[in-house]
Protein backbone atom coordinates (compact mmCIF):
# COMPACT_ATOMS: atom_id res chain seq x y z
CA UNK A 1 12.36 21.56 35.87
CA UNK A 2 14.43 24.59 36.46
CA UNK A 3 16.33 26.24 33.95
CA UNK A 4 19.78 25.10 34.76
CA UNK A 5 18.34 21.70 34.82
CA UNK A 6 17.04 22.37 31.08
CA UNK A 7 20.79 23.53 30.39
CA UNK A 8 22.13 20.29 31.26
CA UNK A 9 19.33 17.75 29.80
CA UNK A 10 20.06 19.73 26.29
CA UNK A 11 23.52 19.64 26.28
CA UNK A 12 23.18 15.73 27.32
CA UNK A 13 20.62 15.66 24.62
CA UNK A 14 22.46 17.38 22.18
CA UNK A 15 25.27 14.60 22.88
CA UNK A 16 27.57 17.54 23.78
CA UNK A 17 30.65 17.86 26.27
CA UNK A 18 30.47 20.43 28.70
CA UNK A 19 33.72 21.92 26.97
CA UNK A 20 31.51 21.34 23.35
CA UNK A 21 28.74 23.38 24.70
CA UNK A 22 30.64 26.09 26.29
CA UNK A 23 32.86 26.81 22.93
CA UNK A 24 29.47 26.95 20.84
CA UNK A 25 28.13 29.73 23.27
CA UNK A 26 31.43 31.81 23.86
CA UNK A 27 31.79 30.47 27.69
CA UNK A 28 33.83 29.04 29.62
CA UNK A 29 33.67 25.13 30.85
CA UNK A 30 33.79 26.33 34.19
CA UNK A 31 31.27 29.15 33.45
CA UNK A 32 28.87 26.34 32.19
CA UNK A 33 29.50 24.08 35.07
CA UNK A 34 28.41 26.57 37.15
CA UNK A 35 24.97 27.37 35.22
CA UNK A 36 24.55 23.46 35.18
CA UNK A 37 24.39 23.09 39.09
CA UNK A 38 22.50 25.86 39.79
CA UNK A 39 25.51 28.65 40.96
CA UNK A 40 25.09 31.13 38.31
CA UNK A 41 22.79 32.24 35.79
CA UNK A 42 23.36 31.87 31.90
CA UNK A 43 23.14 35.16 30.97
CA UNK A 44 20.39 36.39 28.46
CA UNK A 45 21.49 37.00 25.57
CA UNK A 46 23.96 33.71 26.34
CA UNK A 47 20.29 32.13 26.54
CA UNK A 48 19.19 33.75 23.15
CA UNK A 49 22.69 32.28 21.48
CA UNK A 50 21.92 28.47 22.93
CA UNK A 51 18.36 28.53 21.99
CA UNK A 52 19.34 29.76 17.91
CA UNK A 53 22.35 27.46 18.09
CA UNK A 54 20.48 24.75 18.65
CA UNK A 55 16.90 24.62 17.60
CA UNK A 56 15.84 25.25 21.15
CA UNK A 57 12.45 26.63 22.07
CA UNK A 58 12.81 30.03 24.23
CA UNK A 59 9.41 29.21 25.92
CA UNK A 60 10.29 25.98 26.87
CA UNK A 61 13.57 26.97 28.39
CA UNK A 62 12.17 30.13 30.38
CA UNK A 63 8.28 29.04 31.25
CA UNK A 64 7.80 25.47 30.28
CA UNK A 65 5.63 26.00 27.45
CA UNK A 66 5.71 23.88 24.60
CA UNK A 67 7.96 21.34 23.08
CA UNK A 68 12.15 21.44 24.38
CA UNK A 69 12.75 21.90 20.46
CA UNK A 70 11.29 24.53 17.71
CA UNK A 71 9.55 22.45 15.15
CA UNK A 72 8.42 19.84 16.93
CA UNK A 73 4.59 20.75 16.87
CA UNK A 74 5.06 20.35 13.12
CA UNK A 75 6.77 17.33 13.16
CA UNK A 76 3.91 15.62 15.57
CA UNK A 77 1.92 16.61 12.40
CA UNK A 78 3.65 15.05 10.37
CA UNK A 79 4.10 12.00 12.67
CA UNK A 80 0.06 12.24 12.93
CA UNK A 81 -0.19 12.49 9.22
CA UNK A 82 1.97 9.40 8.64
CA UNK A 83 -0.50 7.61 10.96
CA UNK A 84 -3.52 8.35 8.92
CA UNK A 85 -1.87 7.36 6.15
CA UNK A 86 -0.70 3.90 7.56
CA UNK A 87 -4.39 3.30 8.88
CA UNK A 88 -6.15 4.32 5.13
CA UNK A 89 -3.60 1.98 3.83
CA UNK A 90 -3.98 -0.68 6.38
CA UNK A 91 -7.88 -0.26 5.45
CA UNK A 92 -7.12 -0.41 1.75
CA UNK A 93 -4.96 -3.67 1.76
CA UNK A 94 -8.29 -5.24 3.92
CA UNK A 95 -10.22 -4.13 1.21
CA UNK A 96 -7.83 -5.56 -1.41
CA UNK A 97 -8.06 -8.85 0.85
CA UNK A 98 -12.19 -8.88 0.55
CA UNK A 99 -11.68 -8.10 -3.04
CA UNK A 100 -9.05 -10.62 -3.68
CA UNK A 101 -10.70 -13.72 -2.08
CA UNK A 102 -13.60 -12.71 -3.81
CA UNK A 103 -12.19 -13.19 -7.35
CA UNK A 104 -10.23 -15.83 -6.50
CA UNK A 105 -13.68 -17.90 -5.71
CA UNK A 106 -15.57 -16.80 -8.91
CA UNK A 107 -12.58 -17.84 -10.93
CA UNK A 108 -11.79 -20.98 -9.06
CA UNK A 109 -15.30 -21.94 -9.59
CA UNK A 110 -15.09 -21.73 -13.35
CA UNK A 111 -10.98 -22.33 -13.78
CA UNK A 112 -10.25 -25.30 -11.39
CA UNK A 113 -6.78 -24.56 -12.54
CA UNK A 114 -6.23 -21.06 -12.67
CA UNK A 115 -2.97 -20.37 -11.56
CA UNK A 116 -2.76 -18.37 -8.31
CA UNK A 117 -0.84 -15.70 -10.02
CA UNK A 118 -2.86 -15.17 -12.75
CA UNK A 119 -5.69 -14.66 -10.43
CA UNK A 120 -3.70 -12.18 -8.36
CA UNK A 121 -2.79 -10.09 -11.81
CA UNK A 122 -6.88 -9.82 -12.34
CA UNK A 123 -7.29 -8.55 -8.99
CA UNK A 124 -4.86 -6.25 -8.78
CA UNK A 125 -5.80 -4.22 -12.50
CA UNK A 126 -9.32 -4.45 -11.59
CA UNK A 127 -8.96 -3.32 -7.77
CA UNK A 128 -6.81 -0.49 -9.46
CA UNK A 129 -9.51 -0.17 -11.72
CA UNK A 130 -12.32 -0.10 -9.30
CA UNK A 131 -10.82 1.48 -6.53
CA UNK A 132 -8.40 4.18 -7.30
CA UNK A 133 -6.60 6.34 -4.72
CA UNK A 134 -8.88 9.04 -6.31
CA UNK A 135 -12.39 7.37 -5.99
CA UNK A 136 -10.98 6.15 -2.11
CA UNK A 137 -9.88 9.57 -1.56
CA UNK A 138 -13.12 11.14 0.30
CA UNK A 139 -14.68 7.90 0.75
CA UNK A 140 -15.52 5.73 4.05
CA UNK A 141 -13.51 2.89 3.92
CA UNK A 142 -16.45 0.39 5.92
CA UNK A 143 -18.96 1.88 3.13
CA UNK A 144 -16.94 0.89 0.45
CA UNK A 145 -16.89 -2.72 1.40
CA UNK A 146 -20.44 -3.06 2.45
CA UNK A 147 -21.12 -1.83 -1.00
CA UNK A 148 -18.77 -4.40 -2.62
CA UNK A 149 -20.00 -7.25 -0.51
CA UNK A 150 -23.82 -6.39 -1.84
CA UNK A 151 -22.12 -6.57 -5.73
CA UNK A 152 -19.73 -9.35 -5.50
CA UNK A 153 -22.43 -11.88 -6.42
CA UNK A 154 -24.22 -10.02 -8.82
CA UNK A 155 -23.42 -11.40 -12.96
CA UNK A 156 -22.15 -8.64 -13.87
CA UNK A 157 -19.07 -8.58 -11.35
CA UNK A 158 -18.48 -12.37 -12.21
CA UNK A 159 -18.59 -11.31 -16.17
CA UNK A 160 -16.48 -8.42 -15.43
CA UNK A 161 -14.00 -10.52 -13.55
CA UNK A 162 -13.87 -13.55 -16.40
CA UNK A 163 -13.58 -10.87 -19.04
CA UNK A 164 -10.68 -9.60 -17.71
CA UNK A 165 -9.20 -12.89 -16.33
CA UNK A 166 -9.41 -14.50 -20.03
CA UNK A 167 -8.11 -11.20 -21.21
CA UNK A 168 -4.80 -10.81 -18.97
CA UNK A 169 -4.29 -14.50 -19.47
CA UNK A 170 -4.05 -14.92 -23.04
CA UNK A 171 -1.71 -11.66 -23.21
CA UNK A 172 0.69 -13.22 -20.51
CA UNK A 173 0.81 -16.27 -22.42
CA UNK A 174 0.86 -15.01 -25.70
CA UNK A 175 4.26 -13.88 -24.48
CA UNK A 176 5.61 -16.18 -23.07
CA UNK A 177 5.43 -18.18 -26.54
């Protein structure tokens, strides 16, 4: 794209008037028209003004390197980092799924009548418990639940989980009296 081309997409960008633009870099609207369409050149250090002004990347405008904006490598990064995040989280929630059903049957099996949330409440403070941001941290997620589905049969997971269950209940409803 040539550079009076790049002129016009950032004013457009920018939302600006041609009049808007040309005030913010000393220059006249007809001055600015005629770097728009190619009939004149914006002058250097007119280029150096526009590009502080605005946040504009002197590479892009001059050799087509990089992003249109300074900053934007950084906030890819941070885009990218927000991604990760979503997809740990995404794999955590699974995880709290596997962990959740899992409860839910050992209880269910011993308290036909367990209420739903009181079952959630166990799972949560002992997913918390077992599974803290800090232990996930440098851990694979898929290892973590190939572990958990070896242990979630074993007695001591089922006495952990009715220990606690019988535990949060009878503070809930001691409460609630």
């Amino acid at each position: 794209m040539a550079e009076n081309e790049k002129i016009k997409e950032i004013r457009k960008e920018l939302g600006l008037t041609q009049q808007e633009m040309a005030d913010a870099l000393c220059v006249s609207k007809q001055y600015l028209s005629k770097v728009e369409n190619g009939l004149t050149e914006l002058s250097k250090e007119k280029i150096i003004l526009l590009c502080e002004k605005f946040n504009i990347s002197v590479n892009w405008l001059l050799m087509d390197k990089g992003f249109m904006y300074l900053g934007e490598v950084e906030q890819y990064k941070g885009f990218k980092n927000s991604v990760e995040q979503l997809l740990n989280s995404n794999e955590r929630l699974g995880l709290f799924c596997k962990y959740y059903l899992a409860i839910y049957d050992v209880i269910k099996l011993k308290y036909k009548n367990a209420l739903m949330e009181d079952i959630l409440d166990t799972a949560k403070f002992l997913f918390l418990k077992e599974f803290s941001t800090r232990k996930l941290k440098n851990k694979n997620t898929l290892d973590i639940i190939k572990n958990f589905n070896e242990s979630k049969f074993s007695d001591k997971f089922k006495e952990t989980i009715y220990s606690e269950y019988c535990k949060l209940y009878v503070e809930k409803h001691e409460n609630i009296k």
